[in-house]
Protein backbone atom coordinates (compact mmCIF):
# COMPACT_ATOMS: atom_id res chain seq x y z
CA UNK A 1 365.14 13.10 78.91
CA UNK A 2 367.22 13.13 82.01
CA UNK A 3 368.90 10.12 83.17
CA UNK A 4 369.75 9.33 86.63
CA UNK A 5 373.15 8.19 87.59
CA UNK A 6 373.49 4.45 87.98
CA UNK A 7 375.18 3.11 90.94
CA UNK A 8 378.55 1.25 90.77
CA UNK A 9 376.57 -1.71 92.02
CA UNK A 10 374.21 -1.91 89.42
CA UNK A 11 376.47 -1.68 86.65
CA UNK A 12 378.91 -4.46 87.79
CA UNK A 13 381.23 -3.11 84.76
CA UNK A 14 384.71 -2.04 85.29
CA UNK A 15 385.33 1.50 84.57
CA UNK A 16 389.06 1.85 83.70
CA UNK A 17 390.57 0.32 81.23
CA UNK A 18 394.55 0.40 81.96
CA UNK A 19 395.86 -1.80 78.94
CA UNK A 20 394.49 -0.32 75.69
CA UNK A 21 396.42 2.58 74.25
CA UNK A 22 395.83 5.08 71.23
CA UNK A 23 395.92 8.20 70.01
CA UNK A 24 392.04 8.50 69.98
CA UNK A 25 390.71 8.06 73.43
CA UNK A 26 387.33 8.53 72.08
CA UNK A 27 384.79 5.92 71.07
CA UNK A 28 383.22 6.78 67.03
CA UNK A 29 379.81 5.87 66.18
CA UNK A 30 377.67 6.35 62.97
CA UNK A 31 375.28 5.47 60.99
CA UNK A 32 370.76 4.58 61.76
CA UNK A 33 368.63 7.65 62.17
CA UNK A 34 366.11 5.27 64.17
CA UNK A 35 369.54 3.70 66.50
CA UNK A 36 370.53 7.39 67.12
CA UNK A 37 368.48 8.94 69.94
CA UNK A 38 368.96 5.37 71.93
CA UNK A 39 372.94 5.62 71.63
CA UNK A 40 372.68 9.00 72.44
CA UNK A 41 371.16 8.55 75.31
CA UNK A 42 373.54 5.44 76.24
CA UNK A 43 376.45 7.56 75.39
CA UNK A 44 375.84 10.54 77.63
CA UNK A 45 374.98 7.75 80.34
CA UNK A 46 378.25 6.11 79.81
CA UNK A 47 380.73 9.27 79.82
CA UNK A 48 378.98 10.35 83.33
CA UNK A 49 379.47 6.69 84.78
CA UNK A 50 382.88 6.05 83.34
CA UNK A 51 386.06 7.41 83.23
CA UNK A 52 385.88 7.51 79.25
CA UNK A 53 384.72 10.33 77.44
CA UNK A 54 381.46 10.54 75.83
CA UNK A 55 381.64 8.86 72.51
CA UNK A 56 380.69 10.64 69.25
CA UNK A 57 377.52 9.75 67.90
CA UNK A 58 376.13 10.46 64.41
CA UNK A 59 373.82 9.79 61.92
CA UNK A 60 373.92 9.74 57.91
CA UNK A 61 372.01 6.54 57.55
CA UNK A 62 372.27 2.70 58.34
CA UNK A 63 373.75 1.94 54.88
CA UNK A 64 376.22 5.28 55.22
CA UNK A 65 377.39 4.04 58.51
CA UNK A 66 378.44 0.80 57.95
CA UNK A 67 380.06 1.55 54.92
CA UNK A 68 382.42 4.05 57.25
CA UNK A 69 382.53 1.31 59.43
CA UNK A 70 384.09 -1.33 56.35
CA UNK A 71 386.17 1.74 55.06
CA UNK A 72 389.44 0.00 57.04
CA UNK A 73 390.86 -0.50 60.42
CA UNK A 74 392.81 2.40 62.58
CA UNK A 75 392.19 5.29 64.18
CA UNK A 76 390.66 6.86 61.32
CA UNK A 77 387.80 5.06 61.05
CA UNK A 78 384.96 4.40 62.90
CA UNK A 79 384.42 1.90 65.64
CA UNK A 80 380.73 1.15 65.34
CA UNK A 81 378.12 1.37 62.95
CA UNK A 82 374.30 1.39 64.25
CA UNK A 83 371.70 0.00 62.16
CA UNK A 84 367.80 -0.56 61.96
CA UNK A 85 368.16 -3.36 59.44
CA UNK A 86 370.96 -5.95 59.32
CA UNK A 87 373.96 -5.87 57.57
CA UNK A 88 374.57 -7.43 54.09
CA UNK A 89 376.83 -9.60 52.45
CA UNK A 90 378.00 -6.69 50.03
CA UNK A 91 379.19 -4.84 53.34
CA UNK A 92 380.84 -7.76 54.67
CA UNK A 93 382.65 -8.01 50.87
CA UNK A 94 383.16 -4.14 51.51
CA UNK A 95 384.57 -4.93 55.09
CA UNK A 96 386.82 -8.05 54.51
CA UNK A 97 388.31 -6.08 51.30
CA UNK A 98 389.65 -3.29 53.55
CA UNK A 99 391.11 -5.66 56.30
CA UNK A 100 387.99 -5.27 58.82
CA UNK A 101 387.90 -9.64 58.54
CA UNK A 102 385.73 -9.78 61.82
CA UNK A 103 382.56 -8.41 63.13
CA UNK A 104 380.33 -8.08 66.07
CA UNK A 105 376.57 -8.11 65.73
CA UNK A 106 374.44 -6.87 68.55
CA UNK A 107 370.63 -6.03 68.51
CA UNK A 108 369.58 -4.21 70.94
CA UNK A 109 365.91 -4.61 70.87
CA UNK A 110 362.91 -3.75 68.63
CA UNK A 111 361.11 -1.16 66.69
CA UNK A 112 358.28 -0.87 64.77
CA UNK A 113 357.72 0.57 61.28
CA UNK A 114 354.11 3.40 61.59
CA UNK A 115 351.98 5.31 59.19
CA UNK A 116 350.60 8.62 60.61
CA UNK A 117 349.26 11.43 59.62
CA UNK A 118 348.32 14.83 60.60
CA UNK A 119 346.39 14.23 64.06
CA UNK A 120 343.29 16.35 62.90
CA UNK A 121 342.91 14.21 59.86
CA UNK A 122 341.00 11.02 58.89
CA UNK A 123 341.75 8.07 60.56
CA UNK A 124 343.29 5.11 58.57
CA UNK A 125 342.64 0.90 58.52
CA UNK A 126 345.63 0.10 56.20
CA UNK A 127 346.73 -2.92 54.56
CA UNK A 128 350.16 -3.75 53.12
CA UNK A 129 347.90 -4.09 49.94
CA UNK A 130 346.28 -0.80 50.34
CA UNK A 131 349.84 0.93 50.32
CA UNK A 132 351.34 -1.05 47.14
CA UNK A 133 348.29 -0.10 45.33
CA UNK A 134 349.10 3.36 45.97
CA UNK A 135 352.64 3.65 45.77
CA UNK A 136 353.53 0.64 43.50
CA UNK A 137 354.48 1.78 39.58
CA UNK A 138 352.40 -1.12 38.31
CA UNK A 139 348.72 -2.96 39.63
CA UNK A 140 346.64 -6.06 39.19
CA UNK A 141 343.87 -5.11 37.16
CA UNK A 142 341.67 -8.06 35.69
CA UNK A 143 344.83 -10.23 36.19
CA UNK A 144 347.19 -8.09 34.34
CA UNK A 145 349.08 -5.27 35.28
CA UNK A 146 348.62 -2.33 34.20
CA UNK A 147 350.11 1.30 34.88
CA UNK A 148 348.93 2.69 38.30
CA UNK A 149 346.12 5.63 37.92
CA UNK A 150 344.99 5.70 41.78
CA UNK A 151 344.38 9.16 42.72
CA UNK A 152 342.89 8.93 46.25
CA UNK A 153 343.01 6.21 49.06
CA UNK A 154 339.18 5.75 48.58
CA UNK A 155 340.20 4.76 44.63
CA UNK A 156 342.89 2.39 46.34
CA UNK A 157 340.22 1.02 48.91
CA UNK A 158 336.59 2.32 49.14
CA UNK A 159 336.90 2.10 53.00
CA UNK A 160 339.52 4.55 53.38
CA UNK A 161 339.59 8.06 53.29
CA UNK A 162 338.73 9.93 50.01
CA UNK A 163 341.91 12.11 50.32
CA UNK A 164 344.88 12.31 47.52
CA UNK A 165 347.64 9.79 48.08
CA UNK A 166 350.79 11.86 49.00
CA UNK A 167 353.36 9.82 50.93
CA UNK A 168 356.55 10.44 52.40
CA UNK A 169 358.68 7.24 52.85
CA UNK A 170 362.26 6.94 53.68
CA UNK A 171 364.88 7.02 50.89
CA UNK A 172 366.97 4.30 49.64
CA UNK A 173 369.63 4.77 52.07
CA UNK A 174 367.43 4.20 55.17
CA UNK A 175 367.23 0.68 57.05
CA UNK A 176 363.69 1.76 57.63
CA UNK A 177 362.79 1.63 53.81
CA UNK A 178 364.56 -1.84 53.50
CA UNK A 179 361.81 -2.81 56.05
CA UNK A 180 358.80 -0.81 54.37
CA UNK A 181 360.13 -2.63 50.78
CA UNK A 182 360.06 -6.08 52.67
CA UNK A 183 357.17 -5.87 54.51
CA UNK A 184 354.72 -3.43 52.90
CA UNK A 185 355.24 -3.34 49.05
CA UNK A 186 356.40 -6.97 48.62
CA UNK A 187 353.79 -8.11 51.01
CA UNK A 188 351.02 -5.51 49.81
CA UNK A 189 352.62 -7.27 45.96
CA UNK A 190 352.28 -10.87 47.20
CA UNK A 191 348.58 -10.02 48.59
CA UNK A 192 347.35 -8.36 44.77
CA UNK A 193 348.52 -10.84 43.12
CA UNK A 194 351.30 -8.57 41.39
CA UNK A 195 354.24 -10.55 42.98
CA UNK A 196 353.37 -13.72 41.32
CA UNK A 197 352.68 -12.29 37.52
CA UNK A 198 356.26 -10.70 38.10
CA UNK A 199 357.79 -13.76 39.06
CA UNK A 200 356.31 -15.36 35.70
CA UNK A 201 357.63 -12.87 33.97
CA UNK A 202 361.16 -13.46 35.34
CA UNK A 203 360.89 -17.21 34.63
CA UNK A 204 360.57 -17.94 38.72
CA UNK A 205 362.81 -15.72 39.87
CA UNK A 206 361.95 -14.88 43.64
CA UNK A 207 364.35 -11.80 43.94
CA UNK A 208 363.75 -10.40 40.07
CA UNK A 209 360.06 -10.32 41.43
CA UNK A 210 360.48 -8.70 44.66
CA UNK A 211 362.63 -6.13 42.73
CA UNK A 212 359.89 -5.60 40.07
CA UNK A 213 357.52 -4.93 43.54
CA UNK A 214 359.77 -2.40 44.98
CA UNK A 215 359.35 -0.31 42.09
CA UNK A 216 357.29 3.10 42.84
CA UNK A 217 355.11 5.60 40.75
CA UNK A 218 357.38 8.57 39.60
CA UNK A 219 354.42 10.87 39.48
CA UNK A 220 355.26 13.12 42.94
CA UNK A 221 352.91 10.89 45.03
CA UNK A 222 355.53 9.21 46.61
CA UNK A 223 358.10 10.74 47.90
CA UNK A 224 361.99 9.68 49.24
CA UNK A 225 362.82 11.78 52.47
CA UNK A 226 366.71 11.30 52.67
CA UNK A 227 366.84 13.03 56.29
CA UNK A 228 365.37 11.78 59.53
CA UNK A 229 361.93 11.38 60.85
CA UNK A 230 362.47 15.31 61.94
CA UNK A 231 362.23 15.86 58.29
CA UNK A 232 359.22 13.75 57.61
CA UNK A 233 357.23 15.54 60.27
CA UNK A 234 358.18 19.17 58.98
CA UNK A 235 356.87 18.05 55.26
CA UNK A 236 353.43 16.29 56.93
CA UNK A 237 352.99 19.94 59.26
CA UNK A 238 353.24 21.47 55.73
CA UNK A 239 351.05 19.44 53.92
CA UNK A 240 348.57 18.40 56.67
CA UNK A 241 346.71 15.99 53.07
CA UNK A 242 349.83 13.33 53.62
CA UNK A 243 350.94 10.29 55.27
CA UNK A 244 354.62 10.05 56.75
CA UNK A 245 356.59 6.95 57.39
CA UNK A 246 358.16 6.43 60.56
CA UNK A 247 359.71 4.75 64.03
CA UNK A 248 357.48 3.63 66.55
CA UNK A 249 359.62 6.02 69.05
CA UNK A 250 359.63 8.66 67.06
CA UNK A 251 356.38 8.70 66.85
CA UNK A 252 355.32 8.23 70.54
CA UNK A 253 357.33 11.17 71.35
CA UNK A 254 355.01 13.35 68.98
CA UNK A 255 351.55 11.92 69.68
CA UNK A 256 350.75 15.56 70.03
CA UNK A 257 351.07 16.43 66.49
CA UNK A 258 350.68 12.40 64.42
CA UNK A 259 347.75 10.36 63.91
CA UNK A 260 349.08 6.40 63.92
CA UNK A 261 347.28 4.03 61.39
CA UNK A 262 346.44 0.83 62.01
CA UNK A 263 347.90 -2.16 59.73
CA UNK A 264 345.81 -5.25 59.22
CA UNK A 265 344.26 -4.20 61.94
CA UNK A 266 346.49 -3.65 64.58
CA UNK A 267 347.76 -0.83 66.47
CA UNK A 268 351.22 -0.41 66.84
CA UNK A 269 352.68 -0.25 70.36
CA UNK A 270 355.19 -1.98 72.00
CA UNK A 271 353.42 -4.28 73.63
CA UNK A 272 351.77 -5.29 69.89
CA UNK A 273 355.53 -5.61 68.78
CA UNK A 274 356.78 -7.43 71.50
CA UNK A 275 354.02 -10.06 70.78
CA UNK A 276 355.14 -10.06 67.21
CA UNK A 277 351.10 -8.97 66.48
CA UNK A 278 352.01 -5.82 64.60
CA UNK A 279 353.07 -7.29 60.68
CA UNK A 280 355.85 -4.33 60.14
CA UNK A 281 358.39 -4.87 62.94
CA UNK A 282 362.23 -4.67 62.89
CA UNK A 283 365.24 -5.43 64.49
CA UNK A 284 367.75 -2.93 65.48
CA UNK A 285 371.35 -3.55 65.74
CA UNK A 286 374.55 -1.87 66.05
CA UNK A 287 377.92 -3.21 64.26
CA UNK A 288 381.36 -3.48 65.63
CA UNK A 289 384.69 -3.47 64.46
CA UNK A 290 386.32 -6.42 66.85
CA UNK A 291 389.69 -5.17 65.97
CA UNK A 292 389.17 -1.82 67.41
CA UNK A 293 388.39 -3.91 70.96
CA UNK A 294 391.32 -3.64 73.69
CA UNK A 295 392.61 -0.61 70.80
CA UNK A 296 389.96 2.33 71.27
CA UNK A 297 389.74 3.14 75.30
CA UNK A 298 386.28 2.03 76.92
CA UNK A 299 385.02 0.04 73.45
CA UNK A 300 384.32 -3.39 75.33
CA UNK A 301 383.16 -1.25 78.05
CA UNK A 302 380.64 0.93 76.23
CA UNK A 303 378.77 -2.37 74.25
CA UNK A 304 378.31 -4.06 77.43
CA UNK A 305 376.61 -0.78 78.81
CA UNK A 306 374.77 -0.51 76.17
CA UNK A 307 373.29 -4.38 76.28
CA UNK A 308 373.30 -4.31 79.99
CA UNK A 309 370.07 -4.81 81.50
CA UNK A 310 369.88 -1.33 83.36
CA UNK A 311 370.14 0.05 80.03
CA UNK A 312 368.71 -2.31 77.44
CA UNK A 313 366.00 -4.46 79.66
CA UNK A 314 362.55 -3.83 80.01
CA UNK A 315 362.67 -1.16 82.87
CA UNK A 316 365.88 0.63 81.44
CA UNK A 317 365.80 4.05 79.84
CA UNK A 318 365.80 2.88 76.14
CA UNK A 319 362.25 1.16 76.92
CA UNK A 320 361.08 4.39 78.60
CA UNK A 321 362.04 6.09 75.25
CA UNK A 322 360.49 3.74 72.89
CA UNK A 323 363.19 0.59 72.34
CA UNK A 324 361.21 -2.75 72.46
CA UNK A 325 363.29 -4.90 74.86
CA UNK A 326 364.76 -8.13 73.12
CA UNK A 327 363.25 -11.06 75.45
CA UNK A 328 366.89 -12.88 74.08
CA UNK A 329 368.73 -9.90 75.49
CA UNK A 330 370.97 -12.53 77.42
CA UNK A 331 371.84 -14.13 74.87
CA UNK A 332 373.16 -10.56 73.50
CA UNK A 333 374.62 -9.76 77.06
CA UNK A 334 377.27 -13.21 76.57
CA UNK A 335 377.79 -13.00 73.20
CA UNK A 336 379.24 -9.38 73.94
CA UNK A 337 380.98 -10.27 77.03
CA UNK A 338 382.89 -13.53 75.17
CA UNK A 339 383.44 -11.26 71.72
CA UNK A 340 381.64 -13.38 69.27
CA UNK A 341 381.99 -12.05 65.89
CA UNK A 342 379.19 -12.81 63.63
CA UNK A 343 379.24 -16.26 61.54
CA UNK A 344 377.64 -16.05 57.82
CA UNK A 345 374.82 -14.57 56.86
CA UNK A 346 371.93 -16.76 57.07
């Protein structure tokens, strides 16, 4: 994607920063899969508008990168830690262990969770219930669960296609498969039935349930991918049969090759997401370390670039690439500007 150069005008952002000294001049970012191609793209933006350098971006996960981010305060460690789901109270244990005692949250807009396949395949109509009763280790049968014996989505749900279940979700370490736990097992769970003969069976307990839902078949028909949507696509082009997981953007940049399911019905898009239509929708954030702010040269800089509305609003380059502009964006914008570090977890 090529960016054009903003003017000094439209940024309205100071571009030097004379005060803030250290050894690294160089701004360190890791962590979401999903998060990485938009801070990419704000990163190369900022080093050819500022008089930083580009900062390092990298992957490895949402959970990976904010544990880097918690591992301390200095230098050595990392300044920022993107995320597609939000943080939780063990990495703020994690954080305030090592000395990193304050926080910045910032979400940067929205992105949907999709189900494709290969595009010359079948078209799908899912449900969240259609997918638990495929993946899930357990299912309601006769009001009583029993071990799950599905072979094909037509045994799962007559309407769909009459094609072996083989599905490639994201592994544990994704903040995309903390999304497709919440909002497609435990939902598909809670719509079977399953959810609530669990939570019996844990004398009431809403999270032992939940747990009990997230629980998948260890037959091969579900399968963790611990790399990137890249990685998910290669394993669908060689086994055309499947269904992949993935990121609204990612998949809108390979429409060529993907066929996108529906889920109860409707089609995921951005303009479905940004209505809050589409059921299995996320938040995307990005984490910083406030101490590292006036420390690493062009940090305070760089997050209001990246929340700016020539970057982050509706017509910016992030919403050309996929990113589902937050209508509170604002709200981000002073939160950034006045250094608000995140209160407790609600």
């Amino acid at each position: 994607m090529s960016f054009v150069k903003l003017t000094a005008s439209a940024l309205a952002i100071a571009a030097v920063s004379a005060t803030a000294a250290s050894a690294r001049d160089q701004i360190q970012i890791a962590g979401s899969s999903t998060v990485l191609p938009y801070a990419t793209i704000v990163a190369e933006a900022f080093g050819e508008n500022f008089d930083f350098p580009t900062p390092v971006v990298e992957g490895g996960g949402s959970g990976a990168g904010r544990k880097k981010m918690c591992e301390g305060v200095g230098e050595n460690t990392i300044d920022i830690a993107n995320s597609s789901s939000r943080i939780k109270q063990s990495d703020i244990d994690l954080c305030a262990s090592n000395g990193v005692n304050e926080i910045m949250e910032v979400r940067i807009g929205y992105d949907g969770i999709v189900f494709a396949s290969d595009i010359n395949g079948p078209e799908f109509a899912f449900t969240p219930a259609d997918w638990y009763n495929a993946l899930a280790a357990q299912v309601v049968v006769d009001g009583k669960l029993v071990d799950n014996t599905n072979k094909t989505w037509a045994d799962v749900n007559g309407d769909l296609a009459d094609q072996a279940i083989l599905a490639f979700i994201p592994g544990t370490k994704h903040g995309t498969r903390e999304v497709f736990d919440v909002k497609v097992l435990e939902a598909g769970c809670k719509a079977t039935g399953a959810y609530d003969i669990y939570k019996e069976a844990n004398g009431g307990d809403k999270k032992k349930a939940a747990k009990a839902c997230y629980t998948l078949r260890t037959d091969g028909v579900s399968v963790d991918i611990d790399g990137d949507y890249t990685e998910t696509l290669a394993r669908l082009e060689a086994n055309p049969q499947a269904l992949g997981v993935f990121g609204l953007s990612f998949y809108e940049n390979n429409t060529d090759k993907l066929r996108v399911a529906t889920m109860g019905g409707i089609v995921p898009s951005t303009e479905s997401i940004a209505t809050g239509e589409y059921p299995v929708s996320r938040p995307l954030f990005f984490y910083v370390k406030k101490a590292h702010l006036g420390v690493i040269p062009g940090l305070q800089e760089y997050i209001d670039f990246f929340v700016s509305d020539e970057i982050a609003g509706p017509d910016g380059p992030l919403a050309e690439y996929g990113l589902v502009s937050d209508p509170e964006l604002a709200k981000t914008q002073e939160m950034v500007a006045n250094g608000v570090p995140m209160g407790a977890l609600n």
